[in-house]
PDB file of N, CA and C in Angstrom:
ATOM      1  N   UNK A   1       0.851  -1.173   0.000  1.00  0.00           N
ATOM      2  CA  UNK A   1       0.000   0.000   0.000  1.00  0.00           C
ATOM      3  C   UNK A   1       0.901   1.242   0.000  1.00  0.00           C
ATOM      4  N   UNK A   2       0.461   1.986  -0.828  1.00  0.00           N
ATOM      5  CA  UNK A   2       1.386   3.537  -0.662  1.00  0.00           C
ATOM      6  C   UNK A   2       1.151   4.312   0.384  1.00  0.00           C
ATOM      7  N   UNK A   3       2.000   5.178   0.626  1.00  0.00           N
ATOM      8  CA  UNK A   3       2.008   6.098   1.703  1.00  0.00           C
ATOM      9  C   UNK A   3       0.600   7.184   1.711  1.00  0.00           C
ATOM     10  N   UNK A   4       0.213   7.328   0.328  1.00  0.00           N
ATOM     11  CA  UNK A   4      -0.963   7.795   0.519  1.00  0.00           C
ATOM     12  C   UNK A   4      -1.955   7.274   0.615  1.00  0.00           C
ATOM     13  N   UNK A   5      -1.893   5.730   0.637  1.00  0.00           N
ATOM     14  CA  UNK A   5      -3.294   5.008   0.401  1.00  0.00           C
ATOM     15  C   UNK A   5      -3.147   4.656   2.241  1.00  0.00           C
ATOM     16  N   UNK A   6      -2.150   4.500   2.903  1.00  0.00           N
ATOM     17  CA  UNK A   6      -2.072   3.998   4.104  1.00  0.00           C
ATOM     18  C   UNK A   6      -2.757   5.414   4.988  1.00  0.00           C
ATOM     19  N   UNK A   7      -2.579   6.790   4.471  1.00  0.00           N
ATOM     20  CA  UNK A   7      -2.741   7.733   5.319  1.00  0.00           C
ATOM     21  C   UNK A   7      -4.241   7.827   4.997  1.00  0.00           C
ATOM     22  N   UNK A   8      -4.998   7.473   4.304  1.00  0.00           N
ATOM     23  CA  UNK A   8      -6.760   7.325   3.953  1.00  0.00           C
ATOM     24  C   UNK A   8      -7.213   6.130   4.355  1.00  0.00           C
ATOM     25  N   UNK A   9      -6.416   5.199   4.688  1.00  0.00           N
ATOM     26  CA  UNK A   9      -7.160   4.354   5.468  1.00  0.00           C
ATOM     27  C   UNK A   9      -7.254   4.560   7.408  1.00  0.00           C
ATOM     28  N   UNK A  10      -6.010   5.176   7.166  1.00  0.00           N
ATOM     29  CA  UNK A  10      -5.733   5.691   8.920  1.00  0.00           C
ATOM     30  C   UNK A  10      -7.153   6.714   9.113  1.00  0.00           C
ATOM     31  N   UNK A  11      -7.720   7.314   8.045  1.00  0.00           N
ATOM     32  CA  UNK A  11      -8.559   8.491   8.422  1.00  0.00           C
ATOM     33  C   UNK A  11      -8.993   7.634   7.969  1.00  0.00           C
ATOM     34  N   UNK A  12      -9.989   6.906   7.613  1.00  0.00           N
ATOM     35  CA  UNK A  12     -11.198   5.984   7.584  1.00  0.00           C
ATOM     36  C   UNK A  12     -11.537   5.270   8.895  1.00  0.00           C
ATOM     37  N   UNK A  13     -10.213   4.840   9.508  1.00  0.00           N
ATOM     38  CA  UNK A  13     -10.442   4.062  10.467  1.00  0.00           C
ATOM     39  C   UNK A  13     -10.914   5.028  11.866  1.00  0.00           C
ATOM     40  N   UNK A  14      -9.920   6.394  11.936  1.00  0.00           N
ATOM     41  CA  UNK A  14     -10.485   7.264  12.606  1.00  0.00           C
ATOM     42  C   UNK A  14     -11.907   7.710  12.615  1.00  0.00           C
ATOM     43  N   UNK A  15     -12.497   7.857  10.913  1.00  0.00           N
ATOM     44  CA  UNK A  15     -13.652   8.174  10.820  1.00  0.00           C
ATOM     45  C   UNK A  15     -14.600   7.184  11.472  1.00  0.00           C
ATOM     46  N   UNK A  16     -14.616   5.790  11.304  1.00  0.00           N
ATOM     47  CA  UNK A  16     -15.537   4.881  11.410  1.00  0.00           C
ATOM     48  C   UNK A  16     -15.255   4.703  13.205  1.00  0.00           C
ATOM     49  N   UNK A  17     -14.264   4.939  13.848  1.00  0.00           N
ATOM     50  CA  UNK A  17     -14.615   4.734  15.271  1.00  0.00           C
ATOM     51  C   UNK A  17     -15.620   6.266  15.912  1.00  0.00           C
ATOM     52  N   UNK A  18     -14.687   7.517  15.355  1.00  0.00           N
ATOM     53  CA  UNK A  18     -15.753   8.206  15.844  1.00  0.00           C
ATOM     54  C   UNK A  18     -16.733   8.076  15.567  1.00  0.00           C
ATOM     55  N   UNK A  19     -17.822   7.553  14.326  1.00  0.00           N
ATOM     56  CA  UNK A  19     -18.833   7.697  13.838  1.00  0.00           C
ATOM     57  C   UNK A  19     -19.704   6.288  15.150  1.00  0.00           C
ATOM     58  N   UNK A  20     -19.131   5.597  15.114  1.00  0.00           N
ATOM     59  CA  UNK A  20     -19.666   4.672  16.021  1.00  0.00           C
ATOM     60  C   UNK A  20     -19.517   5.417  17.194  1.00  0.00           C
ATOM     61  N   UNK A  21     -18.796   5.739  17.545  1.00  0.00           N
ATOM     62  CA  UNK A  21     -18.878   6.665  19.334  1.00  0.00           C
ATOM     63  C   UNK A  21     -20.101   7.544  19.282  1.00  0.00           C
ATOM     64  N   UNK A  22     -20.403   8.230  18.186  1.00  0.00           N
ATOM     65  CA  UNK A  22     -21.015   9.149  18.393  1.00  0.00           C
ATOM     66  C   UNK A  22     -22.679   8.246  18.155  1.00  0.00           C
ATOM     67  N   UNK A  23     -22.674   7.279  17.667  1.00  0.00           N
ATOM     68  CA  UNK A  23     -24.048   6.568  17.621  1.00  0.00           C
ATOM     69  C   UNK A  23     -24.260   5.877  18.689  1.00  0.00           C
ATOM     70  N   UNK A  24     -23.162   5.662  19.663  1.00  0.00           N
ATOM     71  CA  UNK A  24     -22.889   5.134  20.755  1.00  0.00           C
ATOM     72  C   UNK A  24     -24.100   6.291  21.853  1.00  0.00           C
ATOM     73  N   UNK A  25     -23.594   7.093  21.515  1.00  0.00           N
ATOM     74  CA  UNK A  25     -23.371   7.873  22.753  1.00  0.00           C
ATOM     75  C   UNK A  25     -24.772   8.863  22.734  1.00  0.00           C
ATOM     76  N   UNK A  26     -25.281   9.279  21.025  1.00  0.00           N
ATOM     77  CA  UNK A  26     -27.129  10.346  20.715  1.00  0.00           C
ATOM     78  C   UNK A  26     -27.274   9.175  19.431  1.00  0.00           C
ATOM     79  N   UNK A  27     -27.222   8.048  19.269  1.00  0.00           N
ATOM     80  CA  UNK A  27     -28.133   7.567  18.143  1.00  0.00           C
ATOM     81  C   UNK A  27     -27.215   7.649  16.393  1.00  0.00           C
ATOM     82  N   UNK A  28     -27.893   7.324  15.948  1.00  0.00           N
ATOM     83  CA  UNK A  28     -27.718   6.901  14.466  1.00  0.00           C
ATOM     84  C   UNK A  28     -28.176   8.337  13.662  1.00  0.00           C
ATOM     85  N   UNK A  29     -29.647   8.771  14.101  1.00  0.00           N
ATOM     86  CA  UNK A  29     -29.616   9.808  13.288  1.00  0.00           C
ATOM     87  C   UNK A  29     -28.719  11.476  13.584  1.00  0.00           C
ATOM     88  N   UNK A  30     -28.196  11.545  15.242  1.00  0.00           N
ATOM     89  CA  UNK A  30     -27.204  12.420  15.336  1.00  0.00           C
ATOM     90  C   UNK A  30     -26.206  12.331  14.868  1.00  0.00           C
ATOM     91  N   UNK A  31     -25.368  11.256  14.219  1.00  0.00           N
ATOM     92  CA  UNK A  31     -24.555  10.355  13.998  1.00  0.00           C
ATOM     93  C   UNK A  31     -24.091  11.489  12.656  1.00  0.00           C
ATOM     94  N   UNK A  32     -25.596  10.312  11.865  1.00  0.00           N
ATOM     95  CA  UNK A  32     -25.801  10.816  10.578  1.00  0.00           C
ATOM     96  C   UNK A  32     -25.695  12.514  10.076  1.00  0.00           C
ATOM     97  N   UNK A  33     -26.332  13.538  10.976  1.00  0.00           N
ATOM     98  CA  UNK A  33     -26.450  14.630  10.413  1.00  0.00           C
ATOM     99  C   UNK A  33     -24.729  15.323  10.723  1.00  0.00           C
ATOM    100  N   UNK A  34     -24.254  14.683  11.939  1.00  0.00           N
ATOM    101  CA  UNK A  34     -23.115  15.734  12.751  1.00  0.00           C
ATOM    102  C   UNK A  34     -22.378  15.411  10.997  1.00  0.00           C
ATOM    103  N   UNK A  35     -22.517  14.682  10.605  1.00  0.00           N
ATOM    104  CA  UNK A  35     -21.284  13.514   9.581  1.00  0.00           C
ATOM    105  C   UNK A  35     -21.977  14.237   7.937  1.00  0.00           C
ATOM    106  N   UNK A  36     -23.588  14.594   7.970  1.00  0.00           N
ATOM    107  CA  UNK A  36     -23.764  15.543   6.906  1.00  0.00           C
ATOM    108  C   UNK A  36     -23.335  17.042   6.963  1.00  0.00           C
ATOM    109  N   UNK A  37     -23.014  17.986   7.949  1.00  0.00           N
ATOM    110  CA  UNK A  37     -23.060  18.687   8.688  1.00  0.00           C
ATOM    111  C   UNK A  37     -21.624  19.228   8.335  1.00  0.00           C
ATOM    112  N   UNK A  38     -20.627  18.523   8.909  1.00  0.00           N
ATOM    113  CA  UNK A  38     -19.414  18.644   8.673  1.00  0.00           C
ATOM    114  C   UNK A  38     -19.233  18.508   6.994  1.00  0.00           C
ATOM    115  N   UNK A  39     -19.842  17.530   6.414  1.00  0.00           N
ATOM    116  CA  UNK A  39     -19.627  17.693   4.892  1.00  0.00           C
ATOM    117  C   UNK A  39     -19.976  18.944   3.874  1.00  0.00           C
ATOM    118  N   UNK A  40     -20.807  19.526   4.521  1.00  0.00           N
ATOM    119  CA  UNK A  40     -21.585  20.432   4.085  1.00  0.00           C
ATOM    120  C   UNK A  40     -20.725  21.556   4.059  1.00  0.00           C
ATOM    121  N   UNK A  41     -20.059  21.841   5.299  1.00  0.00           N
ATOM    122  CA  UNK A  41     -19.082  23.056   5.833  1.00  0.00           C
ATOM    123  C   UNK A  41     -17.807  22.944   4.553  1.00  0.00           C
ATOM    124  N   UNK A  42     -17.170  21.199   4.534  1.00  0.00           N
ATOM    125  CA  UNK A  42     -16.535  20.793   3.633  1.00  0.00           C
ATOM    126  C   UNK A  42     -16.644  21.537   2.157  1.00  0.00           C
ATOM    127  N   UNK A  43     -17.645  21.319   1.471  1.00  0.00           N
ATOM    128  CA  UNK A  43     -18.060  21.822   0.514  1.00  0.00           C
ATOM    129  C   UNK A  43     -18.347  22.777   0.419  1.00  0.00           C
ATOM    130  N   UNK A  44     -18.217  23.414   1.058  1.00  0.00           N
ATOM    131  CA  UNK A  44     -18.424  25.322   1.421  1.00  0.00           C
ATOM    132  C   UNK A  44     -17.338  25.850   1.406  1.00  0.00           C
ATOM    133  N   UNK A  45     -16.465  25.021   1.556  1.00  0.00           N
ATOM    134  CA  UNK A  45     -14.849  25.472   1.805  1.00  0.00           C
ATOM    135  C   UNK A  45     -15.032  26.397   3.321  1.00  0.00           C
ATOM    136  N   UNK A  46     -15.989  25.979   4.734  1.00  0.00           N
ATOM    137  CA  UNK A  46     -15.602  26.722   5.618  1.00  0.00           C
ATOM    138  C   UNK A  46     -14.531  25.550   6.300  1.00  0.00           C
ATOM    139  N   UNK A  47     -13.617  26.335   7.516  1.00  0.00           N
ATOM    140  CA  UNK A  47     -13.445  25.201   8.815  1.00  0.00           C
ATOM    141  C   UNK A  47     -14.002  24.531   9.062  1.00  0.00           C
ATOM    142  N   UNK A  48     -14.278  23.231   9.109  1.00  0.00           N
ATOM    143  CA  UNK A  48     -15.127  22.295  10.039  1.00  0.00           C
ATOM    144  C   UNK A  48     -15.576  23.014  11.729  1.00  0.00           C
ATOM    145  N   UNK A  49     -14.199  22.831  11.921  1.00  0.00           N
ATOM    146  CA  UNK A  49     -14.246  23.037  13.402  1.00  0.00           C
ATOM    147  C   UNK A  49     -14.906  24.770  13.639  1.00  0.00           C
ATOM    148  N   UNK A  50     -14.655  25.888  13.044  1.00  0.00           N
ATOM    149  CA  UNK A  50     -14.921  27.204  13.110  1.00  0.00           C
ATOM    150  C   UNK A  50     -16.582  27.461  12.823  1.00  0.00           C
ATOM    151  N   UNK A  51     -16.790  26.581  11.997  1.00  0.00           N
ATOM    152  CA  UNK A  51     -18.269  26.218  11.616  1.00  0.00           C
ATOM    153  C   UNK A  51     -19.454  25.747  12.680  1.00  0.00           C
ATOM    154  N   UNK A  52     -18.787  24.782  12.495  1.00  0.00           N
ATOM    155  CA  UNK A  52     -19.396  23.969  14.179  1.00  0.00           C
ATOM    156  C   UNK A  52     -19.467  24.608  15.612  1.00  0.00           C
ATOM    157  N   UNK A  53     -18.503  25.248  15.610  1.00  0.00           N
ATOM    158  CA  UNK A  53     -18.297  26.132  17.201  1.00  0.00           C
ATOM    159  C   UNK A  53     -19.390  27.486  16.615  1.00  0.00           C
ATOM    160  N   UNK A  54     -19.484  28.191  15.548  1.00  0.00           N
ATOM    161  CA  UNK A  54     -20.129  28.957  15.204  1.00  0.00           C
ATOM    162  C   UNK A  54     -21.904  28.580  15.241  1.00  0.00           C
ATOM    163  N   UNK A  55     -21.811  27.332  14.967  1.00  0.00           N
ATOM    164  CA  UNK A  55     -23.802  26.777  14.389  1.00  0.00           C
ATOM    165  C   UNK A  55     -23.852  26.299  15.703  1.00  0.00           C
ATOM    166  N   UNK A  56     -22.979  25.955  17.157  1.00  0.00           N
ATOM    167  CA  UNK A  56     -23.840  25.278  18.088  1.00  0.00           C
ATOM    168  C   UNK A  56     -24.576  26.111  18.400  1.00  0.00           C
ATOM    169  N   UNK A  57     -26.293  25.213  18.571  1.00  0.00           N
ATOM    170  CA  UNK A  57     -27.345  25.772  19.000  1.00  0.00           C
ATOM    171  C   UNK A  57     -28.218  26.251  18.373  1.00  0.00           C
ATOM    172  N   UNK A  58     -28.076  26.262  16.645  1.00  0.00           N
ATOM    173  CA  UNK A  58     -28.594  27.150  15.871  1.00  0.00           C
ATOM    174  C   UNK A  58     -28.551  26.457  14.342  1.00  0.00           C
ATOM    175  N   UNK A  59     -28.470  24.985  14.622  1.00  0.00           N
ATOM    176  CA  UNK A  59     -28.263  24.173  13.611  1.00  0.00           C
ATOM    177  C   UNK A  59     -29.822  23.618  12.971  1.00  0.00           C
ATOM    178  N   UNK A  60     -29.510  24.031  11.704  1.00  0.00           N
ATOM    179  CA  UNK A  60     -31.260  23.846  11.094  1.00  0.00           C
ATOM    180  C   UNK A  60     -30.761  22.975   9.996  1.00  0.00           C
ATOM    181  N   UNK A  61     -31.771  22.073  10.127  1.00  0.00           N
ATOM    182  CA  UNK A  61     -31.528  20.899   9.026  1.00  0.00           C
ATOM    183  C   UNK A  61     -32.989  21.068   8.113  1.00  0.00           C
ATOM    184  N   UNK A  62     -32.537  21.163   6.955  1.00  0.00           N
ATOM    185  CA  UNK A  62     -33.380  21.479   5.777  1.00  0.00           C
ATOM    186  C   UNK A  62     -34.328  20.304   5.268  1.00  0.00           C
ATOM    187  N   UNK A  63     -35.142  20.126   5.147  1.00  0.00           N
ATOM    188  CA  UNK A  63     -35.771  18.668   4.618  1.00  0.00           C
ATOM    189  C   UNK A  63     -36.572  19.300   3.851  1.00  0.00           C
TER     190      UNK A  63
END
């Protein structure tokens, strides 16, 4: 495996334990949105983290 394929599986594996902690801990569908949520910021090109500290409390999910 290459050095870049080893460093995307290290963040997969990171991803998939937090994602289970966090279904662990509020459920599947908190799980789900924190994990749409952050993608969203992604694709916005904001911070994750600057985003998130900014929307706690005030997070509206569109349906």
């Amino acid at each position: 495996m290459t050095t870049d394929a080893t460093t995307k599986e290290a963040f997969f594996e990171r991803l998939g334990a937090l994602s289970d902690d966090m279904i662990a801990a509020h459920g599947r569908d908190f799980a789900m949105g924190a994990l749409i949520l952050a993608a969203r910021f992604i694709a916005q090109g904001q911070p994750v983290a600057d985003a998130a500290t900014a929307s706690a409390g005030r997070i509206i999910v569109e349906q």
